[in-house]
N, C-alpha and C. Protein backbone atom coordinates (compact mmCIF):
# COMPACT_ATOMS: atom_id res chain seq x y z
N UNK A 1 171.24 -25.10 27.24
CA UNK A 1 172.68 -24.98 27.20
C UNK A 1 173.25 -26.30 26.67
N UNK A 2 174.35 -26.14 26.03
CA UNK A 2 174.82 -27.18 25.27
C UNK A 2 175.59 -28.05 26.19
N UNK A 3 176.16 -28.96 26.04
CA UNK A 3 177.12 -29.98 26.39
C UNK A 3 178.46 -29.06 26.58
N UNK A 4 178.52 -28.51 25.37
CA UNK A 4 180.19 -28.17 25.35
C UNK A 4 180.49 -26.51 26.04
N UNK A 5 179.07 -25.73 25.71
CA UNK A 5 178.76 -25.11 26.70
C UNK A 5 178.73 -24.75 27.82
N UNK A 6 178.23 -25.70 28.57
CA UNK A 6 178.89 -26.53 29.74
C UNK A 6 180.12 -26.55 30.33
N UNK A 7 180.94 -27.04 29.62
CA UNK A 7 182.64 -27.59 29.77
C UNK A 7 182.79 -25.91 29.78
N UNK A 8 182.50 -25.33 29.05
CA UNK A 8 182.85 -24.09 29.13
C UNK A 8 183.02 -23.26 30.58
N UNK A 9 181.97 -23.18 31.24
CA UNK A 9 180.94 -22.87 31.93
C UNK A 9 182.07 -23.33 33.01
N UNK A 10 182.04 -24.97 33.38
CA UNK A 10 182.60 -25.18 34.71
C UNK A 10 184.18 -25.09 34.27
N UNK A 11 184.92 -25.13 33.39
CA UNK A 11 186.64 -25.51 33.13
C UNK A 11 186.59 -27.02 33.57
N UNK A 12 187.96 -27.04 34.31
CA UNK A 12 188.44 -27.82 35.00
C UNK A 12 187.73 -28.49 36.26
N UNK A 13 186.26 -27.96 36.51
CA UNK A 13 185.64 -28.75 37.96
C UNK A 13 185.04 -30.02 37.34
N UNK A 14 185.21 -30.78 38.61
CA UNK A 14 184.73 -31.89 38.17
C UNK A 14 182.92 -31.92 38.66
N UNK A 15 182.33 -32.60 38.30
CA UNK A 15 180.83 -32.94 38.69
C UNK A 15 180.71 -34.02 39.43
N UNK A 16 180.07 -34.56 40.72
CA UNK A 16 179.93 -36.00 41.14
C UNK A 16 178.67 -35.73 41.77
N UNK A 17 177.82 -36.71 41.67
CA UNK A 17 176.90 -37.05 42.52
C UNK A 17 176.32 -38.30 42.76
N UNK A 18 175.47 -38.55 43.98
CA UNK A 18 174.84 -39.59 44.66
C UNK A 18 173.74 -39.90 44.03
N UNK A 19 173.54 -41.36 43.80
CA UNK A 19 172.32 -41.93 43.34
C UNK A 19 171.55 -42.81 44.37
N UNK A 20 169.78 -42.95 44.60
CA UNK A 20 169.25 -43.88 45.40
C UNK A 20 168.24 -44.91 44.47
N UNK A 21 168.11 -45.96 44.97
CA UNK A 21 166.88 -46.27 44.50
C UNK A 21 166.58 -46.89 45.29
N UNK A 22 165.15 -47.53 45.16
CA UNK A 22 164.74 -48.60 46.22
C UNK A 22 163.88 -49.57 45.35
N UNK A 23 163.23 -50.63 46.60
CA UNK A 23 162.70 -51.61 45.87
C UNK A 23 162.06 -52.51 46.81
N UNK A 24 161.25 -53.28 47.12
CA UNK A 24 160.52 -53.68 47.80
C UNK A 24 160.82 -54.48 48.58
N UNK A 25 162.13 -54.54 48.72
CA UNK A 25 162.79 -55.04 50.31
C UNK A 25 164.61 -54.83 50.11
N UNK A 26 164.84 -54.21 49.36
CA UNK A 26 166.59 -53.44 49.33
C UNK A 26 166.24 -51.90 49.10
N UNK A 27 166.60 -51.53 49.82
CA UNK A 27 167.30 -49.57 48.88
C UNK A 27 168.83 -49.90 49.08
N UNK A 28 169.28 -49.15 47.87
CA UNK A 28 171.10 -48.98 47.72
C UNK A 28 170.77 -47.47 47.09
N UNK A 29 172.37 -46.99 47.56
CA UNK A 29 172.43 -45.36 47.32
C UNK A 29 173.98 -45.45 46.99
N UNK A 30 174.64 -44.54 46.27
CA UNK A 30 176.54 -44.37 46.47
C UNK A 30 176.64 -42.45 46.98
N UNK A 31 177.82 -43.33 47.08
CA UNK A 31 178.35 -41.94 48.33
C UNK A 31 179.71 -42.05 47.93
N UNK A 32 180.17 -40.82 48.02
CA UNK A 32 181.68 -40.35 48.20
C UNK A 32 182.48 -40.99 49.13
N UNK A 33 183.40 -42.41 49.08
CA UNK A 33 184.17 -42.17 50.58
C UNK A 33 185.54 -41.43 50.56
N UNK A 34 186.15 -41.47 49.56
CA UNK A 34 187.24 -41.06 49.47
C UNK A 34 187.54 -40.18 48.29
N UNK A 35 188.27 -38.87 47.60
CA UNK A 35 188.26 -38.43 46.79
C UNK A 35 188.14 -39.39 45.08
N UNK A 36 188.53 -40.59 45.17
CA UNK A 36 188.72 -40.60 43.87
C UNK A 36 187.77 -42.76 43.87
N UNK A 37 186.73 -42.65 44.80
CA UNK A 37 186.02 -43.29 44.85
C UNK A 37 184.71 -43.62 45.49
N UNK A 38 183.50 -44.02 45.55
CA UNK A 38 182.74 -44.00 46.12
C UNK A 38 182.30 -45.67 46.58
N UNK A 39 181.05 -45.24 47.27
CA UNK A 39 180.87 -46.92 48.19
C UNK A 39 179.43 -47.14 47.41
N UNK A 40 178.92 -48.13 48.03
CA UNK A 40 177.50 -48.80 47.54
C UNK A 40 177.13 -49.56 48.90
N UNK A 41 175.53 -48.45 49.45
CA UNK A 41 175.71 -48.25 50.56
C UNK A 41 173.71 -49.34 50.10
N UNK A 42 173.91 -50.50 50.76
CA UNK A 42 172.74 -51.14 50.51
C UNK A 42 171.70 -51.42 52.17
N UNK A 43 170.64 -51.63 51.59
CA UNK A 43 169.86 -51.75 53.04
C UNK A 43 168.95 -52.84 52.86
N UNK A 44 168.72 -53.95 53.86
CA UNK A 44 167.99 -55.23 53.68
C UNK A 44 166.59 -54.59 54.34
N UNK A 45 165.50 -54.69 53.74
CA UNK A 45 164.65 -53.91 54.45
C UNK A 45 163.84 -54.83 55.70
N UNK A 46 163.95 -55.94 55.27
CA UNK A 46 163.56 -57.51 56.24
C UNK A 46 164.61 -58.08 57.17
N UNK A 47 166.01 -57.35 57.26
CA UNK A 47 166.59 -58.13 58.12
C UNK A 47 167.23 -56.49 59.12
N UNK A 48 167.32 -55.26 58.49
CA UNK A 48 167.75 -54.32 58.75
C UNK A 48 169.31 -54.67 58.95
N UNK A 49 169.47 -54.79 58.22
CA UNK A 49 171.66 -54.82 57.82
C UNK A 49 171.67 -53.55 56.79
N UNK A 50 172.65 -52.96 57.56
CA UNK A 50 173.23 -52.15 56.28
C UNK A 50 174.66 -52.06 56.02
N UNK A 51 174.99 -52.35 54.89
CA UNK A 51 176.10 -52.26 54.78
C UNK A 51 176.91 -51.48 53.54
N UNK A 52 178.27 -50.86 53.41
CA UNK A 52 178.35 -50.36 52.30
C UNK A 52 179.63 -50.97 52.14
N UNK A 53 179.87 -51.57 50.79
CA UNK A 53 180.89 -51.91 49.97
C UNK A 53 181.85 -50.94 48.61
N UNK A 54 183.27 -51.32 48.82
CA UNK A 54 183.97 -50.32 48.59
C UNK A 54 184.65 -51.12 47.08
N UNK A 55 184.75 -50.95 46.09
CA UNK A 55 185.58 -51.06 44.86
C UNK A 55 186.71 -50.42 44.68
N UNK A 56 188.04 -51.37 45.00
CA UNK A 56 189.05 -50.76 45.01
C UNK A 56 189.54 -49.93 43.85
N UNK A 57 190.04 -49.33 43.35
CA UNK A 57 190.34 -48.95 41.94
C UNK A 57 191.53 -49.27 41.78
N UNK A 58 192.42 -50.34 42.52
CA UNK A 58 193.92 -50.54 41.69
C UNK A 58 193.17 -52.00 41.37
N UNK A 59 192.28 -52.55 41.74
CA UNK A 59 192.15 -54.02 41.75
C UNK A 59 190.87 -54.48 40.62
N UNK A 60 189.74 -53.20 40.98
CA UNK A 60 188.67 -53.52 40.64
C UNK A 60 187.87 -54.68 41.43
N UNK A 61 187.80 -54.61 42.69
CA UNK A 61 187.25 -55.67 43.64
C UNK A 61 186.65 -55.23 44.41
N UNK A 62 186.09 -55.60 45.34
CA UNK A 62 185.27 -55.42 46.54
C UNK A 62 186.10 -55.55 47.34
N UNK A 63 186.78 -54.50 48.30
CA UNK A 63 188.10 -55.02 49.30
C UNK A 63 187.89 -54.27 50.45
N UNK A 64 186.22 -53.70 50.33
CA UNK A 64 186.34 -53.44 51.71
C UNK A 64 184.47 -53.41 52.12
N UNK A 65 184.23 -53.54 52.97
CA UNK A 65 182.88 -54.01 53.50
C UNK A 65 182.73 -53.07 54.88
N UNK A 66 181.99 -52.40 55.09
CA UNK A 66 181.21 -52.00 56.50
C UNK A 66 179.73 -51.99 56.65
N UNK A 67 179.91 -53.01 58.26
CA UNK A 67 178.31 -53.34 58.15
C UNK A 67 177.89 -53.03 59.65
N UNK A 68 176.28 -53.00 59.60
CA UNK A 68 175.71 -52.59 61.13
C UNK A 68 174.53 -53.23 61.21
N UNK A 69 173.52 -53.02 61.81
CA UNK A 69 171.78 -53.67 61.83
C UNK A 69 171.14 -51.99 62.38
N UNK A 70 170.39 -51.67 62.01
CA UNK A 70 169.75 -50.53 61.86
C UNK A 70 168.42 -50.91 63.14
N UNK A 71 168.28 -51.90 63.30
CA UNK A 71 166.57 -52.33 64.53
C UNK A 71 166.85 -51.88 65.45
N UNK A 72 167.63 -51.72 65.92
CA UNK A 72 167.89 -51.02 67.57
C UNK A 72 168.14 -49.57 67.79
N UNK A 73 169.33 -49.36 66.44
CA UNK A 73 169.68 -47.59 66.42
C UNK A 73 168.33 -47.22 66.23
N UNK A 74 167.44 -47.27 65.43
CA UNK A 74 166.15 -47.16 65.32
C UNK A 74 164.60 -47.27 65.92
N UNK A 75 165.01 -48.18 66.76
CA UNK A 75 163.60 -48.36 67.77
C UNK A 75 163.07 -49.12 67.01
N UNK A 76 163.24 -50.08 66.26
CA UNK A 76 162.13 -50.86 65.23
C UNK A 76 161.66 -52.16 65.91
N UNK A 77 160.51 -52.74 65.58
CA UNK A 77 160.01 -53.74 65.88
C UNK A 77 159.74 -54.21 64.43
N UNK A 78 160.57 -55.41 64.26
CA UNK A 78 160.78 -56.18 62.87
C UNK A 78 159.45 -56.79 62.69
N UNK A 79 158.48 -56.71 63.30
CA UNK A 79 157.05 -57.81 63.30
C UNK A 79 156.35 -56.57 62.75
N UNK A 80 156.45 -55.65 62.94
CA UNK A 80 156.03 -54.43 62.07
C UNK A 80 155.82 -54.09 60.59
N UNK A 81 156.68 -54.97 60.02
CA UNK A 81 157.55 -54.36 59.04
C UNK A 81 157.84 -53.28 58.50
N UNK A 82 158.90 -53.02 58.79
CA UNK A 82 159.12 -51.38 58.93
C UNK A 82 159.49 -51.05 57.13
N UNK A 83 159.12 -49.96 56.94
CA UNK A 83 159.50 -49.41 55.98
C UNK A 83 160.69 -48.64 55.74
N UNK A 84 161.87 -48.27 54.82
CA UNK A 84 163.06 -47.51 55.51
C UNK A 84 163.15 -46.80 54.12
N UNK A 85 163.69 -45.11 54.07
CA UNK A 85 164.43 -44.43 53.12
C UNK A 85 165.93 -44.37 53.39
N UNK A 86 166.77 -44.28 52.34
CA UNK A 86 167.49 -44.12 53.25
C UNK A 86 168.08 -43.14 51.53
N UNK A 87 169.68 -42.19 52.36
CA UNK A 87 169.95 -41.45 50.68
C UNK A 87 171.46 -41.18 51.94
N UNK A 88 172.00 -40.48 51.08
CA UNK A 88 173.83 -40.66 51.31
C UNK A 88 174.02 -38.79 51.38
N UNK A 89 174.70 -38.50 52.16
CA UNK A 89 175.29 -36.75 51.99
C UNK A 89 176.46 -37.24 52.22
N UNK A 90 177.20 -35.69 51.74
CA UNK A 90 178.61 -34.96 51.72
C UNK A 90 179.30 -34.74 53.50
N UNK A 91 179.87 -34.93 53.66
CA UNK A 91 180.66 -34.30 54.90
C UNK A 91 181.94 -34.32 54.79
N UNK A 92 183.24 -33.63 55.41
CA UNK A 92 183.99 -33.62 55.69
C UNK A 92 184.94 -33.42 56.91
N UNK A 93 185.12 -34.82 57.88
CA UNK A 93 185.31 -34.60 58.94
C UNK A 93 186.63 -33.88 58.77
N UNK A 94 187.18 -33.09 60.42
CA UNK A 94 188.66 -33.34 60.71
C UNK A 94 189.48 -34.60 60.34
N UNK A 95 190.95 -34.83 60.23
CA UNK A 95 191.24 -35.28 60.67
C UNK A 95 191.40 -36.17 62.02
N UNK A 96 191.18 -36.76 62.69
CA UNK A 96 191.82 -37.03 63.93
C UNK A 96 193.41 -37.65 64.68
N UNK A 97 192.77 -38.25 65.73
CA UNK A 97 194.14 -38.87 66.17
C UNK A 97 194.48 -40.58 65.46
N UNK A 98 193.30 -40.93 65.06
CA UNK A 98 193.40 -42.42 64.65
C UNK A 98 193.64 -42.50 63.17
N UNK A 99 193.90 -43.56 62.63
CA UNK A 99 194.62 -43.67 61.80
C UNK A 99 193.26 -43.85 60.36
N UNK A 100 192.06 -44.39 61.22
CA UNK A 100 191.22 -44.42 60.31
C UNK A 100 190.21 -42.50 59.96
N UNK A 101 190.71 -42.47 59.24
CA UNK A 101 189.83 -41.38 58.72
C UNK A 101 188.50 -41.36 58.04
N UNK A 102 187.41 -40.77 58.87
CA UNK A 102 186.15 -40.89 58.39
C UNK A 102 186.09 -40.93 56.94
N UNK A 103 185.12 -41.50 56.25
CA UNK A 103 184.94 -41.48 54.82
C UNK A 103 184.14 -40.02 54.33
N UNK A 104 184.40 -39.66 52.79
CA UNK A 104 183.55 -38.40 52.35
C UNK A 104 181.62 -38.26 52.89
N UNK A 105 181.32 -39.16 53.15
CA UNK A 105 179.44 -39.85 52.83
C UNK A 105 179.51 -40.58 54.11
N UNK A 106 177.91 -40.16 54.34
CA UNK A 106 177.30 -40.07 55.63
C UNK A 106 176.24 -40.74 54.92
N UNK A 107 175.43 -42.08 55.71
CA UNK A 107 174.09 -42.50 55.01
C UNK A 107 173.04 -42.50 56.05
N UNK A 108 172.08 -41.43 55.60
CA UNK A 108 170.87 -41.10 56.63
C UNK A 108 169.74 -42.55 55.95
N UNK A 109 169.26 -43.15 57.37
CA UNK A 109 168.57 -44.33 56.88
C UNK A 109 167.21 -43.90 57.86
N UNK A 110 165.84 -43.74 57.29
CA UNK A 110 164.96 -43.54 58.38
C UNK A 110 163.84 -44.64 58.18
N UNK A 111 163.11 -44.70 59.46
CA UNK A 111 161.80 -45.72 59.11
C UNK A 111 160.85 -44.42 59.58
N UNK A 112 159.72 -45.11 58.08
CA UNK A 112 158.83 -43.96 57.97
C UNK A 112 157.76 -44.28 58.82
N UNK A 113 157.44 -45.45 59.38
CA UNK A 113 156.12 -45.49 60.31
C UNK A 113 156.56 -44.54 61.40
N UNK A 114 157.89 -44.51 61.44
CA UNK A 114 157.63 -44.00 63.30
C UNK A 114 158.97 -42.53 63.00
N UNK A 115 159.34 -42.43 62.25
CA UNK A 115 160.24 -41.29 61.76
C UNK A 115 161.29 -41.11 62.43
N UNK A 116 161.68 -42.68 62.82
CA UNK A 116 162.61 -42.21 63.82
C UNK A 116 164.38 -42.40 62.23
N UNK A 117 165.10 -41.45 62.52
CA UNK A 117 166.22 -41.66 61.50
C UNK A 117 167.71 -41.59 62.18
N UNK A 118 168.42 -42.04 61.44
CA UNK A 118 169.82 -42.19 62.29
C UNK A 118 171.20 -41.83 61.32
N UNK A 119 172.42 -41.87 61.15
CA UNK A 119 173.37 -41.50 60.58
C UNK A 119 174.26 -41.93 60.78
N UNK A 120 175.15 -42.53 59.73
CA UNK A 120 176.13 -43.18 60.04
C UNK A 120 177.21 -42.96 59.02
N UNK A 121 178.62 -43.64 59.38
CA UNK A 121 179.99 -43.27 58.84
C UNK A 121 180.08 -44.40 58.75
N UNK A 122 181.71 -43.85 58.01
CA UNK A 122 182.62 -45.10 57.80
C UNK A 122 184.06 -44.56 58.03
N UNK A 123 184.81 -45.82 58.67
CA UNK A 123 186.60 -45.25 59.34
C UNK A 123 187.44 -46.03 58.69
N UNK A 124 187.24 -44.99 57.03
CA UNK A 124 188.02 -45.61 56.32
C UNK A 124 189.57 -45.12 56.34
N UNK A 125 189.78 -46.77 55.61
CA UNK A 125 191.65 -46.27 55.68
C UNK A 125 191.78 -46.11 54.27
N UNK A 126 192.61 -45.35 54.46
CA UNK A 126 193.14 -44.55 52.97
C UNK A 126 194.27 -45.76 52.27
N UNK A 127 194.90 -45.42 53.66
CA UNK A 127 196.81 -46.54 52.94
C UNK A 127 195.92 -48.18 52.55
N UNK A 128 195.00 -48.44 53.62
CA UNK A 128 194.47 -50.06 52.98
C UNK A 128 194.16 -49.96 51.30
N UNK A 129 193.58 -48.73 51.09
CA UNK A 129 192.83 -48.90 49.93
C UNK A 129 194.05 -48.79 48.75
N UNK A 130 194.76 -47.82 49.38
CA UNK A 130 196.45 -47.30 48.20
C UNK A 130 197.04 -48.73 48.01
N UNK A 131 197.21 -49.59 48.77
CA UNK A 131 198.04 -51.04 48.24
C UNK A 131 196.85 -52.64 48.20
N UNK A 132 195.56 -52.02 47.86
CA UNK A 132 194.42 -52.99 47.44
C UNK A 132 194.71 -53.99 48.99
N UNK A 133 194.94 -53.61 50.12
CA UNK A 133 194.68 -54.27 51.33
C UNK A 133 193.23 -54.32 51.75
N UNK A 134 192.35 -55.59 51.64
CA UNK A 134 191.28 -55.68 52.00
C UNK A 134 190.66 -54.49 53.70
N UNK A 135 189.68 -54.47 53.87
CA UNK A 135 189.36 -53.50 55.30
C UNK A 135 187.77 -53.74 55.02
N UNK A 136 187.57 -53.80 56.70
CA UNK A 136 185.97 -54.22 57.13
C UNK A 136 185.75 -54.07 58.64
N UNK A 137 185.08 -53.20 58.62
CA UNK A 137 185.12 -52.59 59.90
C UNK A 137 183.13 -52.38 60.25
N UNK A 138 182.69 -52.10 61.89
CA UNK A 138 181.69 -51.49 61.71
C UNK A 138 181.18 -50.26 61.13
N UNK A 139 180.04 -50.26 60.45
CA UNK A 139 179.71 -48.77 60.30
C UNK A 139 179.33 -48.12 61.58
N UNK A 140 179.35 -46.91 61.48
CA UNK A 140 179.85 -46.14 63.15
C UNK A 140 178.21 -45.14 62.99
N UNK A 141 177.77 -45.36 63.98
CA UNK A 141 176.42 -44.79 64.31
C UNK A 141 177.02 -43.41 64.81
N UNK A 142 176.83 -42.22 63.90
CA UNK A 142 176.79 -41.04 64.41
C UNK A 142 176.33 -40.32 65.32
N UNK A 143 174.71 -40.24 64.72
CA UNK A 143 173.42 -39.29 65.61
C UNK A 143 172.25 -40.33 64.59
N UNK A 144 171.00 -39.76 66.04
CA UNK A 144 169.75 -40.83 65.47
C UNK A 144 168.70 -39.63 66.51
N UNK A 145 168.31 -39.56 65.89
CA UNK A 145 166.61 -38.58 66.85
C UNK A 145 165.26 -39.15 65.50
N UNK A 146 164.17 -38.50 65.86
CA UNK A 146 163.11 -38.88 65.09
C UNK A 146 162.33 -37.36 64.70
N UNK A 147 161.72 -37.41 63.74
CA UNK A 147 161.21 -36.74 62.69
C UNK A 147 159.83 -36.44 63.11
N UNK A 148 158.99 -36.85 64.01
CA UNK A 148 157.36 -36.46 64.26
C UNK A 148 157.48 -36.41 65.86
N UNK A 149 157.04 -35.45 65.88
CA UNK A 149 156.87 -35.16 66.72
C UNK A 149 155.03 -35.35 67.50
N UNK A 150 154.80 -35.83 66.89
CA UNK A 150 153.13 -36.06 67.90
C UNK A 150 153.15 -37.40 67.27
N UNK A 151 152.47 -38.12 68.68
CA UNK A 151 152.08 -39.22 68.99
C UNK A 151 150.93 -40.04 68.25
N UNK A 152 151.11 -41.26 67.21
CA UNK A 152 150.05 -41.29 66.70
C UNK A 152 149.56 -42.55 67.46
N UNK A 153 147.73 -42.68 66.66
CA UNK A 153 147.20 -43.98 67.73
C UNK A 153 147.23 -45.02 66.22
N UNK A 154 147.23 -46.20 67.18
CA UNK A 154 146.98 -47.63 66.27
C UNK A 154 145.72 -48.20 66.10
């Protein structure tokens, strides 16, 4: 199918998607936080920080930062050295009562020795981002369970 084919095909929808990569002690992934921008959601694989940074689009800057440490939500023992995947999904919370509204992207981060994985948000503000007002908040630990279920030996 062609290119223009294509255009045909969808009209007016738009296309977006998430990218990961990794590398031998960072993975970074982007995610949707808000309709008409996404974050850059990075992971230290030696210190377990994760954090995702936001590019304003009236400014073109970095004006907003959310960060956490992943060793504890996780069960990790850093003398280990843990290995981590991590990749970004879609959600769409409610609204709530607070003023910060969850972001579009959820970043599932797991360590593969022990499968244990966890999930996390962001309580982003919309109006900070509409008048390039800097914002930095924690990333908000959702849910965390683990992936194997039988016990292995060392």
């Amino acid at each position: 199918m062609s290119a223009e084919q294509l255009m045909t095909l969808l009209g007016d929808k738009s296309l977006r998607g998430s990218t990961a990569a990794t590398g031998d002690t960072f993975a970074m992934a982007t995610g949707a936080i808000d309709s008409d921008v996404e974050g850059l959601y990075m992971l230290d694989f030696i210190t377990g920080d994760l954090q995702c940074v936001v590019l304003n689009w009236r400014t073109a800057k970095f004006t907003a930062v959310f960060r956490t440490n992943v060793l504890n939500d996780l069960a990790i023992d850093p003398a280990k050295q843990p290995k981590y995947l991590m990749t970004t999904g879609m959600i769409n919370f409610p609204r709530g009562a607070t003023l910060a509204r969850p972001s579009n992207s959820v970043v599932y981060v797991m360590e593969t020795s022990t499968g244990n994985y966890a999930a996390y948000g962001i309580p982003w503000r919309r109006e900070f981002a509409a008048t390039g007002r800097p914002q930095a908040a924690a990333l908000l630990l959702l849910d965390a369970g683990t992936a194997r279920t039988a016990a292995l030996r060392e």
